[in-house]
PDB file of N, CA and C in Angstrom:
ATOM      1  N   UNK A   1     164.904 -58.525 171.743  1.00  0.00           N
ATOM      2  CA  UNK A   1     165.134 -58.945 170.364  1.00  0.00           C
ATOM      3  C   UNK A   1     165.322 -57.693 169.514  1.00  0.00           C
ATOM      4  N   UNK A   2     166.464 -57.212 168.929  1.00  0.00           N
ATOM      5  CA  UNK A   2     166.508 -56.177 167.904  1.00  0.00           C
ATOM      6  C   UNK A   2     165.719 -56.360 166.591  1.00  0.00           C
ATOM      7  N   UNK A   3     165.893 -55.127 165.723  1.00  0.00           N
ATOM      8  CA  UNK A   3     164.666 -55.146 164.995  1.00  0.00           C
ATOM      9  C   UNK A   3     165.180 -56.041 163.744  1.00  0.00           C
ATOM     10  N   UNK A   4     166.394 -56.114 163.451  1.00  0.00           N
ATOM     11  CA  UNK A   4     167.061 -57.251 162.732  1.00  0.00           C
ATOM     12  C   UNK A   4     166.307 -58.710 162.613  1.00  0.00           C
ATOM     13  N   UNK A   5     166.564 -58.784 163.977  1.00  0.00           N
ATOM     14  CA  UNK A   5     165.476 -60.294 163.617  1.00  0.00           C
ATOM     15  C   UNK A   5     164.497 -60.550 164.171  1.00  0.00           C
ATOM     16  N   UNK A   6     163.789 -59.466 164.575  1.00  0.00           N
ATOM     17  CA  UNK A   6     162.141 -59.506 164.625  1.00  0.00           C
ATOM     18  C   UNK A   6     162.195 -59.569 163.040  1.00  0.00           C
ATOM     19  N   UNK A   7     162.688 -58.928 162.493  1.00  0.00           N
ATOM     20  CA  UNK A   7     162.080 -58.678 160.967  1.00  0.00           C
ATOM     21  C   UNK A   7     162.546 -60.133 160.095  1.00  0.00           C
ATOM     22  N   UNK A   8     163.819 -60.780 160.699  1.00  0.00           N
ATOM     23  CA  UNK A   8     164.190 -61.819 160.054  1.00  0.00           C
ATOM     24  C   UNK A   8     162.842 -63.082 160.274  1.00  0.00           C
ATOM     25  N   UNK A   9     162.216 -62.629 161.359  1.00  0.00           N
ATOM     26  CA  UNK A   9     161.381 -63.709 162.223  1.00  0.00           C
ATOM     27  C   UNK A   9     160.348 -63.514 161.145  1.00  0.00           C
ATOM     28  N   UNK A  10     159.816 -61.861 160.800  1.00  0.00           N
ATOM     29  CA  UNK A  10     158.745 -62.298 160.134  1.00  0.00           C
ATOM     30  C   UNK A  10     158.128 -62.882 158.701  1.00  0.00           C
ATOM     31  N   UNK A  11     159.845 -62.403 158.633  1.00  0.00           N
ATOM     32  CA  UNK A  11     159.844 -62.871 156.899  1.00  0.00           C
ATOM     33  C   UNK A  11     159.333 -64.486 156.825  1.00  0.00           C
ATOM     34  N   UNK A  12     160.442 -65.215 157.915  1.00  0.00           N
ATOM     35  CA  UNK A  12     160.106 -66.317 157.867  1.00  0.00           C
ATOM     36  C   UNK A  12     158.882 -66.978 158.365  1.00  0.00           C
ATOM     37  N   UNK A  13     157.814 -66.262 158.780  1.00  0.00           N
ATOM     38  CA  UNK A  13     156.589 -66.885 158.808  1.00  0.00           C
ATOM     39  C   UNK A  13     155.420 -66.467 158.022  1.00  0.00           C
ATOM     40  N   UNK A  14     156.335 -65.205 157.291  1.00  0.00           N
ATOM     41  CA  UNK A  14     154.696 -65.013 156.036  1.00  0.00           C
ATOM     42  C   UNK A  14     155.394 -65.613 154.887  1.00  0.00           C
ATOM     43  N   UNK A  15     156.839 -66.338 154.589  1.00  0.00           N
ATOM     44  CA  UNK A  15     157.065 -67.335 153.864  1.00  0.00           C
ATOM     45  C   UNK A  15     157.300 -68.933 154.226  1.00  0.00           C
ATOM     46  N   UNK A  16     156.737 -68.614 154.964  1.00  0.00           N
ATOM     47  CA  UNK A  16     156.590 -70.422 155.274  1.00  0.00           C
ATOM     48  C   UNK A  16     157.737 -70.747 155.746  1.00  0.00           C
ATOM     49  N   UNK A  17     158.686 -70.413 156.180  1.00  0.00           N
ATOM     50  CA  UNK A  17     160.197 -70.578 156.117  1.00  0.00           C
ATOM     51  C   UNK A  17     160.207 -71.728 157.254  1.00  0.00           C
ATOM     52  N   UNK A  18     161.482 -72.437 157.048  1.00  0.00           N
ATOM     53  CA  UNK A  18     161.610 -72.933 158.758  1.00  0.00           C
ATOM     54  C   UNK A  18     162.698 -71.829 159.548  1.00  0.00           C
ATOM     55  N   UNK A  19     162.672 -72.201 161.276  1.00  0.00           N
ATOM     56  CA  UNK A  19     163.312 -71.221 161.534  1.00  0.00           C
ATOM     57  C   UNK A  19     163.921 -72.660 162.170  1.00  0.00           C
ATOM     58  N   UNK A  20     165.614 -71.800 162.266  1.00  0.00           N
ATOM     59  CA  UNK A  20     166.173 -73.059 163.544  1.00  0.00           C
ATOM     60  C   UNK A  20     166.702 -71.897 163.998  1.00  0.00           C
ATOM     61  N   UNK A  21     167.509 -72.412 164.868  1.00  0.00           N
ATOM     62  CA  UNK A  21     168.531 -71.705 166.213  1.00  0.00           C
ATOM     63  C   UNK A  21     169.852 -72.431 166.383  1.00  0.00           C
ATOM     64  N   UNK A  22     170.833 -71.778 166.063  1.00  0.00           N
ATOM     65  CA  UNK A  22     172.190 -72.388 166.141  1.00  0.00           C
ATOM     66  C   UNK A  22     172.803 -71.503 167.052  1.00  0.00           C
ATOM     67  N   UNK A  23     173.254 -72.338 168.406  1.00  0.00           N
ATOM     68  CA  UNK A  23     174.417 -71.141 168.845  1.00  0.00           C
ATOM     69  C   UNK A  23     173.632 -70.191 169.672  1.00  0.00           C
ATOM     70  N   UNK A  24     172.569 -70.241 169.978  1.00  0.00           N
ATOM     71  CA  UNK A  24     171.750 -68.888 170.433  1.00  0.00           C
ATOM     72  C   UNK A  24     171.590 -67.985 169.537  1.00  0.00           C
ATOM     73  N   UNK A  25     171.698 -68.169 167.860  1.00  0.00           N
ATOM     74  CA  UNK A  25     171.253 -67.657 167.321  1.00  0.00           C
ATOM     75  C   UNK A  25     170.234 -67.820 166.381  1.00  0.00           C
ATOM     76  N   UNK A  26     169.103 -66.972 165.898  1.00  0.00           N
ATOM     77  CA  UNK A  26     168.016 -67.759 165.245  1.00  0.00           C
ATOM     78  C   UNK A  26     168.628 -67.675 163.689  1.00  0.00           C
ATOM     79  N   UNK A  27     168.436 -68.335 162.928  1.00  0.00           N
ATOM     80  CA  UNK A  27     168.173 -68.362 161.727  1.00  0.00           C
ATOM     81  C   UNK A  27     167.489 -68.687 160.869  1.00  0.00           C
ATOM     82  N   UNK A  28     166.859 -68.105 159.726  1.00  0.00           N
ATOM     83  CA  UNK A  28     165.307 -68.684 159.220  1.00  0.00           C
ATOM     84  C   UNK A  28     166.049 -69.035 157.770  1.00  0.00           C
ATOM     85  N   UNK A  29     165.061 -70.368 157.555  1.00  0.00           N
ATOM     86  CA  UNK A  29     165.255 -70.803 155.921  1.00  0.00           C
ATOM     87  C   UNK A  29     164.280 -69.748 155.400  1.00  0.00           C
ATOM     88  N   UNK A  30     164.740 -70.030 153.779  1.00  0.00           N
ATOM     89  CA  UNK A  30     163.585 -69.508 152.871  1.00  0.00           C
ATOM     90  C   UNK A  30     163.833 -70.528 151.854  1.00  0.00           C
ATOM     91  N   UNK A  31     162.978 -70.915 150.970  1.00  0.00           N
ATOM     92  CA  UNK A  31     162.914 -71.523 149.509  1.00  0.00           C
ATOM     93  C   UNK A  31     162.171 -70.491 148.244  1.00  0.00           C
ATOM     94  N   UNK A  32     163.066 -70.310 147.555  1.00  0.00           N
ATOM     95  CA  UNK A  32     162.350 -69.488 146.282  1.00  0.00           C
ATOM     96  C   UNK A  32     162.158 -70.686 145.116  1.00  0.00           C
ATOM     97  N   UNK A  33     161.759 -70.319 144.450  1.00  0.00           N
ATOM     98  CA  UNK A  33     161.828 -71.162 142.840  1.00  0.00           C
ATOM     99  C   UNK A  33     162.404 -70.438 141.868  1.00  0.00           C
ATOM    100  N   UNK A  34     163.141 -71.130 141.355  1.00  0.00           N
ATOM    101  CA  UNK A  34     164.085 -70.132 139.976  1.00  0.00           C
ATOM    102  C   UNK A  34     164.269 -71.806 139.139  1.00  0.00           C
ATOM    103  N   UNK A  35     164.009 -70.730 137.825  1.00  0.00           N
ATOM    104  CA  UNK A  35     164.494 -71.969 136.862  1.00  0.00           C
ATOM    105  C   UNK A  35     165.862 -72.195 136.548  1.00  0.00           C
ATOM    106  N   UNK A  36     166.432 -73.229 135.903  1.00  0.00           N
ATOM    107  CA  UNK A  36     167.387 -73.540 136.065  1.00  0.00           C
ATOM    108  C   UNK A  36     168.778 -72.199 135.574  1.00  0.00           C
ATOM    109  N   UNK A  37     167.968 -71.359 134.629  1.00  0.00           N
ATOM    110  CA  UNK A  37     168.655 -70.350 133.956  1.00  0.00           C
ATOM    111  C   UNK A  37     168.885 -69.491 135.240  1.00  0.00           C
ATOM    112  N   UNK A  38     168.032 -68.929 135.738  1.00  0.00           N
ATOM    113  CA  UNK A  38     167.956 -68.602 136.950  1.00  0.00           C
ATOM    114  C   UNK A  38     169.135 -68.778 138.115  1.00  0.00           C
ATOM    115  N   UNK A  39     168.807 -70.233 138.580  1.00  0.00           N
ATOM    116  CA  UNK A  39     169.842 -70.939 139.239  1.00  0.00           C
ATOM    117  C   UNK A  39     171.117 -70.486 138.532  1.00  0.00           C
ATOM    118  N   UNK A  40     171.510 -71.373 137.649  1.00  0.00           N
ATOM    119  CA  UNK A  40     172.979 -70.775 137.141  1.00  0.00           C
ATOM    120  C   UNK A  40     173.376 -69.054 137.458  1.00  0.00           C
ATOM    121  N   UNK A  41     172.916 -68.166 137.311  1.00  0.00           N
ATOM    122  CA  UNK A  41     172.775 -67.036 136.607  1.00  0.00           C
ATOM    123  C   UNK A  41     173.333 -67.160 138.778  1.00  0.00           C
ATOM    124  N   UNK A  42     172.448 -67.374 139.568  1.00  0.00           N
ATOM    125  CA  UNK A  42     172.769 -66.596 140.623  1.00  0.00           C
ATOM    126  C   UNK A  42     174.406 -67.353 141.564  1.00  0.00           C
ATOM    127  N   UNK A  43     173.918 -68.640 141.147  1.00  0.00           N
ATOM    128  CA  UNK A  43     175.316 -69.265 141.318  1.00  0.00           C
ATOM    129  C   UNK A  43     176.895 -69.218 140.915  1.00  0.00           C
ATOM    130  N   UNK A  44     176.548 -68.735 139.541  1.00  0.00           N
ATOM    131  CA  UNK A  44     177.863 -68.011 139.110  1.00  0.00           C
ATOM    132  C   UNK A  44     177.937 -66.136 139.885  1.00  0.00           C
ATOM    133  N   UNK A  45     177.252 -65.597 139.875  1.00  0.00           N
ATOM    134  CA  UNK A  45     177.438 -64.552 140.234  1.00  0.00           C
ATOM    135  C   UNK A  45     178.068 -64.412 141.407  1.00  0.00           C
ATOM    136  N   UNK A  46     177.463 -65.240 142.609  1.00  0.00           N
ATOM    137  CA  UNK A  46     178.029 -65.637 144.036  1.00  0.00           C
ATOM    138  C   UNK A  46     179.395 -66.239 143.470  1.00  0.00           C
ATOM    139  N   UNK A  47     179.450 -67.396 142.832  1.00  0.00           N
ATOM    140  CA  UNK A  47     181.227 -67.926 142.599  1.00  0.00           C
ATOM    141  C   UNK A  47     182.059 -66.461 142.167  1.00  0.00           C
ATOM    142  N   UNK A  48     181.586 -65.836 141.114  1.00  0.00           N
ATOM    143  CA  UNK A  48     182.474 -64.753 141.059  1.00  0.00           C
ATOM    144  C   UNK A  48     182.981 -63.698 141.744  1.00  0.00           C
ATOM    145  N   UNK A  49     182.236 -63.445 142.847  1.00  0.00           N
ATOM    146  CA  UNK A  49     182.274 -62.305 144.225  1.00  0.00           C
ATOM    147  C   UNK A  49     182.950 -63.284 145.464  1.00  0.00           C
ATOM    148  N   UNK A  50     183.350 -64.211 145.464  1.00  0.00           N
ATOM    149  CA  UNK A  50     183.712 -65.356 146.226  1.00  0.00           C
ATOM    150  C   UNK A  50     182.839 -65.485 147.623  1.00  0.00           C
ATOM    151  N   UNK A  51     181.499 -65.074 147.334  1.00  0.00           N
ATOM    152  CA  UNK A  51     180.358 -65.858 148.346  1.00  0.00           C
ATOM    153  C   UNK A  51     179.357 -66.768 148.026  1.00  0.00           C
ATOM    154  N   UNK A  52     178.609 -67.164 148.944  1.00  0.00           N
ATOM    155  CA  UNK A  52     177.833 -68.437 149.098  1.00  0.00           C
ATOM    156  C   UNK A  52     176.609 -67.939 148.297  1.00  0.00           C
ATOM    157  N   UNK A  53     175.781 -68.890 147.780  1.00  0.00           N
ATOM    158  CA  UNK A  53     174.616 -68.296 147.123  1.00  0.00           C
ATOM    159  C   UNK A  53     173.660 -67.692 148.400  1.00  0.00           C
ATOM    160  N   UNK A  54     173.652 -68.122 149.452  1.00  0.00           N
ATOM    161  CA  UNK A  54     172.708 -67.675 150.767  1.00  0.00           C
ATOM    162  C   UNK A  54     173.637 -66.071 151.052  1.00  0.00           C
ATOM    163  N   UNK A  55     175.004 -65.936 151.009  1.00  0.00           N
ATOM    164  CA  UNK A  55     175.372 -64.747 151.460  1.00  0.00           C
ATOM    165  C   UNK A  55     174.891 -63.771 150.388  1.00  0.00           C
ATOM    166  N   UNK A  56     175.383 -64.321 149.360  1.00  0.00           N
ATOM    167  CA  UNK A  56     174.540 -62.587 147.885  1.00  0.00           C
ATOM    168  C   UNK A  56     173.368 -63.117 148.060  1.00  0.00           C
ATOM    169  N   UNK A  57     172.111 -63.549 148.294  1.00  0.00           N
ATOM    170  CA  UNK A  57     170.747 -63.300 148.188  1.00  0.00           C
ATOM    171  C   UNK A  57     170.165 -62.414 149.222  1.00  0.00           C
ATOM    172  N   UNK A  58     171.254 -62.793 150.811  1.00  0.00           N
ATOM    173  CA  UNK A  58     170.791 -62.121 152.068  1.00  0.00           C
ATOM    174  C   UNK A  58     171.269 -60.533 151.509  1.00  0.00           C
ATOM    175  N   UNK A  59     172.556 -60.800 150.898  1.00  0.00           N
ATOM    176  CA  UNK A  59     172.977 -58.744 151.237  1.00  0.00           C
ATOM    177  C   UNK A  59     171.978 -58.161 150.290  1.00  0.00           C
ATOM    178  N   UNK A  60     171.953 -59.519 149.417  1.00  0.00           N
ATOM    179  CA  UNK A  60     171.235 -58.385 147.765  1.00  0.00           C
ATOM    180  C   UNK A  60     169.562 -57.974 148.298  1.00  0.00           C
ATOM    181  N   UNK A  61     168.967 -59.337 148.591  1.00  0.00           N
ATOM    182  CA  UNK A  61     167.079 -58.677 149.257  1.00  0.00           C
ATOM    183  C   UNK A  61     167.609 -57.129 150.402  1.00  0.00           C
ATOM    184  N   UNK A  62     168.321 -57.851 151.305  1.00  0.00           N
ATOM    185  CA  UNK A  62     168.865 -56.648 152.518  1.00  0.00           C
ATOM    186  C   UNK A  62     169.369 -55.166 151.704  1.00  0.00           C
ATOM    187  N   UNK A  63     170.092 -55.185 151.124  1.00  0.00           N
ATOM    188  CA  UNK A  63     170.446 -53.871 149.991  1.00  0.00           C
ATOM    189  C   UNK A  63     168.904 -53.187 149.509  1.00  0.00           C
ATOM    190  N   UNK A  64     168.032 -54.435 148.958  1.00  0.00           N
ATOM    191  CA  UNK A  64     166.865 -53.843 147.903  1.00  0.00           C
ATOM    192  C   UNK A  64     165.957 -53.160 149.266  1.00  0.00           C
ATOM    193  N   UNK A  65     165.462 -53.943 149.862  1.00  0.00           N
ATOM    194  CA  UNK A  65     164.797 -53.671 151.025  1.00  0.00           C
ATOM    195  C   UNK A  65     165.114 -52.015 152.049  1.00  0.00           C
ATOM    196  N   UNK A  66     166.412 -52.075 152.081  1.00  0.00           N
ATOM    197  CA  UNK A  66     167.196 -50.910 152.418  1.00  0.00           C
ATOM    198  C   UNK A  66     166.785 -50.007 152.157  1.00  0.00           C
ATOM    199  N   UNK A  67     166.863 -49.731 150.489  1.00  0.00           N
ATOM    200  CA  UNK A  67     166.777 -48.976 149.332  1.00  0.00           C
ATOM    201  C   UNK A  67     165.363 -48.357 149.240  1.00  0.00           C
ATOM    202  N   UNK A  68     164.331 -49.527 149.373  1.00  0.00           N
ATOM    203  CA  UNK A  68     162.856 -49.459 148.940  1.00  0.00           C
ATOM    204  C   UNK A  68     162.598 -48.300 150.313  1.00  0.00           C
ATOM    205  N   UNK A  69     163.143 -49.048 151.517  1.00  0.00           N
ATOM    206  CA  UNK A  69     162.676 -47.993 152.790  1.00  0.00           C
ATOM    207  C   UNK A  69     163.413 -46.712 153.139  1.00  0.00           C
ATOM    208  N   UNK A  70     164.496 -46.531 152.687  1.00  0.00           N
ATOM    209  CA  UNK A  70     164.674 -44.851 152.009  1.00  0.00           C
ATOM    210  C   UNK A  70     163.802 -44.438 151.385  1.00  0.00           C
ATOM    211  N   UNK A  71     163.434 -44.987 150.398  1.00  0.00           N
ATOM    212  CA  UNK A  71     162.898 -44.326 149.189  1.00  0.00           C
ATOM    213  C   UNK A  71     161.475 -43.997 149.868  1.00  0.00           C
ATOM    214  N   UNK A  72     161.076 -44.561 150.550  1.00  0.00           N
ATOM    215  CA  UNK A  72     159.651 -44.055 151.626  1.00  0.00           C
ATOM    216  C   UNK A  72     159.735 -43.547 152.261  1.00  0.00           C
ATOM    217  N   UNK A  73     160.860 -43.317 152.897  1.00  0.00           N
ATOM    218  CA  UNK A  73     161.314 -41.975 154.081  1.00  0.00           C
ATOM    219  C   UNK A  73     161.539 -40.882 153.436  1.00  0.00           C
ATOM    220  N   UNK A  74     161.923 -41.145 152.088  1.00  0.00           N
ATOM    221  CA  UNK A  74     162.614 -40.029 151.284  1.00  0.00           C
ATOM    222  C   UNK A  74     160.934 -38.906 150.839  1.00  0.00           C
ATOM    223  N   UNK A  75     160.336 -39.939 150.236  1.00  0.00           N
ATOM    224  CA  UNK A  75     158.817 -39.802 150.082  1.00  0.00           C
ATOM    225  C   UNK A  75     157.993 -38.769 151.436  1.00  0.00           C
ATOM    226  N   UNK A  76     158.414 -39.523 152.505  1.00  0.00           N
ATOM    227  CA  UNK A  76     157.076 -38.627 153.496  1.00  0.00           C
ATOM    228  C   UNK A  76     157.875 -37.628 154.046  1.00  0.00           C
ATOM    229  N   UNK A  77     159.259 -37.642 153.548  1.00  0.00           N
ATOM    230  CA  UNK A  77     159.733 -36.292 154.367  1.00  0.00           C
ATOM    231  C   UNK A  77     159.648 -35.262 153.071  1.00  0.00           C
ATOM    232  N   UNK A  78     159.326 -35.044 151.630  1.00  0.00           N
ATOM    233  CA  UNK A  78     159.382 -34.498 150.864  1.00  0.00           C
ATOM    234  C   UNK A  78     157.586 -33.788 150.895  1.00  0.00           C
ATOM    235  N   UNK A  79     157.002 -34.760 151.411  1.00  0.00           N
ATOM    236  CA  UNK A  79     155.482 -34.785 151.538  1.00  0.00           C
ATOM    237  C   UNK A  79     155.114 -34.171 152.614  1.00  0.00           C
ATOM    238  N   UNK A  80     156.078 -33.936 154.071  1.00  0.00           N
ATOM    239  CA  UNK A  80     156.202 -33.378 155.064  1.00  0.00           C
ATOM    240  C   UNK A  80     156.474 -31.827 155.149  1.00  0.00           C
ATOM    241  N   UNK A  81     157.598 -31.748 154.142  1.00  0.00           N
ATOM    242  CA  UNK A  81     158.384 -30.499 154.009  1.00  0.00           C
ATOM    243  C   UNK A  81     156.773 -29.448 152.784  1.00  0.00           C
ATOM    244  N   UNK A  82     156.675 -30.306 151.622  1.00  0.00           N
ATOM    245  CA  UNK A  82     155.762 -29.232 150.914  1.00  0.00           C
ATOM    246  C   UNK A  82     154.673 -28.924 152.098  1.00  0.00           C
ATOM    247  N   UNK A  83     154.200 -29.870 152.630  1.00  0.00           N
ATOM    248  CA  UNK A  83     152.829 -28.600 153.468  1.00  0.00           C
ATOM    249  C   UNK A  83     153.285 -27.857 154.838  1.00  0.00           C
ATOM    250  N   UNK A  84     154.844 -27.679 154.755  1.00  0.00           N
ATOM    251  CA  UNK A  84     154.981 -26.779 155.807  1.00  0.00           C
ATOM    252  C   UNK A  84     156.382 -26.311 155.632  1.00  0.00           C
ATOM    253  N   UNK A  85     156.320 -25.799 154.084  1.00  0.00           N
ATOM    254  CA  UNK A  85     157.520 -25.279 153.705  1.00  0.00           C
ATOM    255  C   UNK A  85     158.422 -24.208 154.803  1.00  0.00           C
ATOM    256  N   UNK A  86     159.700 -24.858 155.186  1.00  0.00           N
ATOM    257  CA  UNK A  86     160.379 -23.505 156.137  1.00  0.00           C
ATOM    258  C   UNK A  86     161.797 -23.732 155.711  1.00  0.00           C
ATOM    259  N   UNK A  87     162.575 -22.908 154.855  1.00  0.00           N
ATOM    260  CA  UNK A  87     163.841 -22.604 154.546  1.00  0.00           C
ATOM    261  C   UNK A  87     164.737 -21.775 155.299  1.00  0.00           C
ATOM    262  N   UNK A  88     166.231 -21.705 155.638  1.00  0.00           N
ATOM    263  CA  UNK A  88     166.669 -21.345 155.965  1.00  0.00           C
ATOM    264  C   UNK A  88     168.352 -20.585 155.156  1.00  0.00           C
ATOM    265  N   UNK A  89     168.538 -19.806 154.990  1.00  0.00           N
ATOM    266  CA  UNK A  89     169.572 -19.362 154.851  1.00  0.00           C
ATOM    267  C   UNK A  89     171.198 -19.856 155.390  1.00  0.00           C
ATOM    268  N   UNK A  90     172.082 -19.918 154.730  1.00  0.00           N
ATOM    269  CA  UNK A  90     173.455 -20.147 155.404  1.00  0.00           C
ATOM    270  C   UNK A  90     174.043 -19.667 156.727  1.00  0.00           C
ATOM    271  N   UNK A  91     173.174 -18.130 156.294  1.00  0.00           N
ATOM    272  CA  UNK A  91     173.762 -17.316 157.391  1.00  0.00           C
ATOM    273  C   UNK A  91     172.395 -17.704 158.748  1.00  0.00           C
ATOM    274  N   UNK A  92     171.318 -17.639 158.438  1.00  0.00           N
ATOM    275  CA  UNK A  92     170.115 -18.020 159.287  1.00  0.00           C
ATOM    276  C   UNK A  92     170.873 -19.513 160.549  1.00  0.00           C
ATOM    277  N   UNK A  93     171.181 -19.800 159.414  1.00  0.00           N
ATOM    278  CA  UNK A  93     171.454 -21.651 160.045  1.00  0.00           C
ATOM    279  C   UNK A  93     172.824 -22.111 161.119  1.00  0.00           C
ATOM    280  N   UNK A  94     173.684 -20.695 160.420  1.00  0.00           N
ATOM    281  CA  UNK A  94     174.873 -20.315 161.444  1.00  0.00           C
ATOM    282  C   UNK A  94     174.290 -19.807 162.606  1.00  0.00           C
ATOM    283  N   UNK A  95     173.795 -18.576 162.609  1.00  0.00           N
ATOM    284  CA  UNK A  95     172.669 -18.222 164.174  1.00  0.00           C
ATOM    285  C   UNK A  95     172.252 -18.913 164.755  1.00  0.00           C
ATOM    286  N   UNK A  96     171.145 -20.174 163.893  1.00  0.00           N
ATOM    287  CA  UNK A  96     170.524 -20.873 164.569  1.00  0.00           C
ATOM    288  C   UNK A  96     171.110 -21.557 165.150  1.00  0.00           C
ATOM    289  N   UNK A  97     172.266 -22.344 164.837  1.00  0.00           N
ATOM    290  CA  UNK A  97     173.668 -23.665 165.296  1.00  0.00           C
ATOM    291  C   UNK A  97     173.988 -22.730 166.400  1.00  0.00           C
ATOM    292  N   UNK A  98     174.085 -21.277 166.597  1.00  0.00           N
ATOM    293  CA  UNK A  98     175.212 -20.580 167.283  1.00  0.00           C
ATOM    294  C   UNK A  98     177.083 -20.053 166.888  1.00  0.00           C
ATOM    295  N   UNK A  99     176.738 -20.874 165.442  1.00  0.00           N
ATOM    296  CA  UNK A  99     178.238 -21.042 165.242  1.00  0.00           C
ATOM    297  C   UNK A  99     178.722 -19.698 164.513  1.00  0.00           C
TER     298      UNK A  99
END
């Protein structure tokens, strides 16, 4: 199972989701609540990009999610680098490559 949908798997069981399987493939529901302003607001947005309201919610969480786990990699490698500061030069980095 790739990590795609192990992770799709778990979403859908710390949200209650149902899961089915179409095709040999799994797919999990989700239900959010949005008020009706809400609703509109995401339904037109999907009509205007010419996708489904399920396709912009998957790329848009998948985009944020993306984003959030850079931003934590970005974090422990910045947190990595200060307690063992080692710089290199242009010319250092050519030597080092060999090039």
């Amino acid at each position: 199972m790739n990590k795609y949908l192990a992770f799709l798997l778990i979403i859908a069981i710390l949200c209650n989701a149902n899961v089915i399987q179409l095709s040999g493939e799994i797919m999990a529901s989700l239900s959010i609540r949005l008020n009706d302003t809400e609703k509109a607001f995401i339904e037109d947005f999907a009509k205007m990009n010419n996708k489904s309201v399920s396709e912009l919610v998957r790329e848009t969480v998948f985009k944020s999610l993306e984003d959030e786990y850079d931003l934590i990699e970005l974090q422990q490698a910045v947190k990595e680098f200060k307690q063992n500061a080692q710089t290199y030069s242009l010319e250092e980095t050519w030597e080092i490559l060999g090039v």
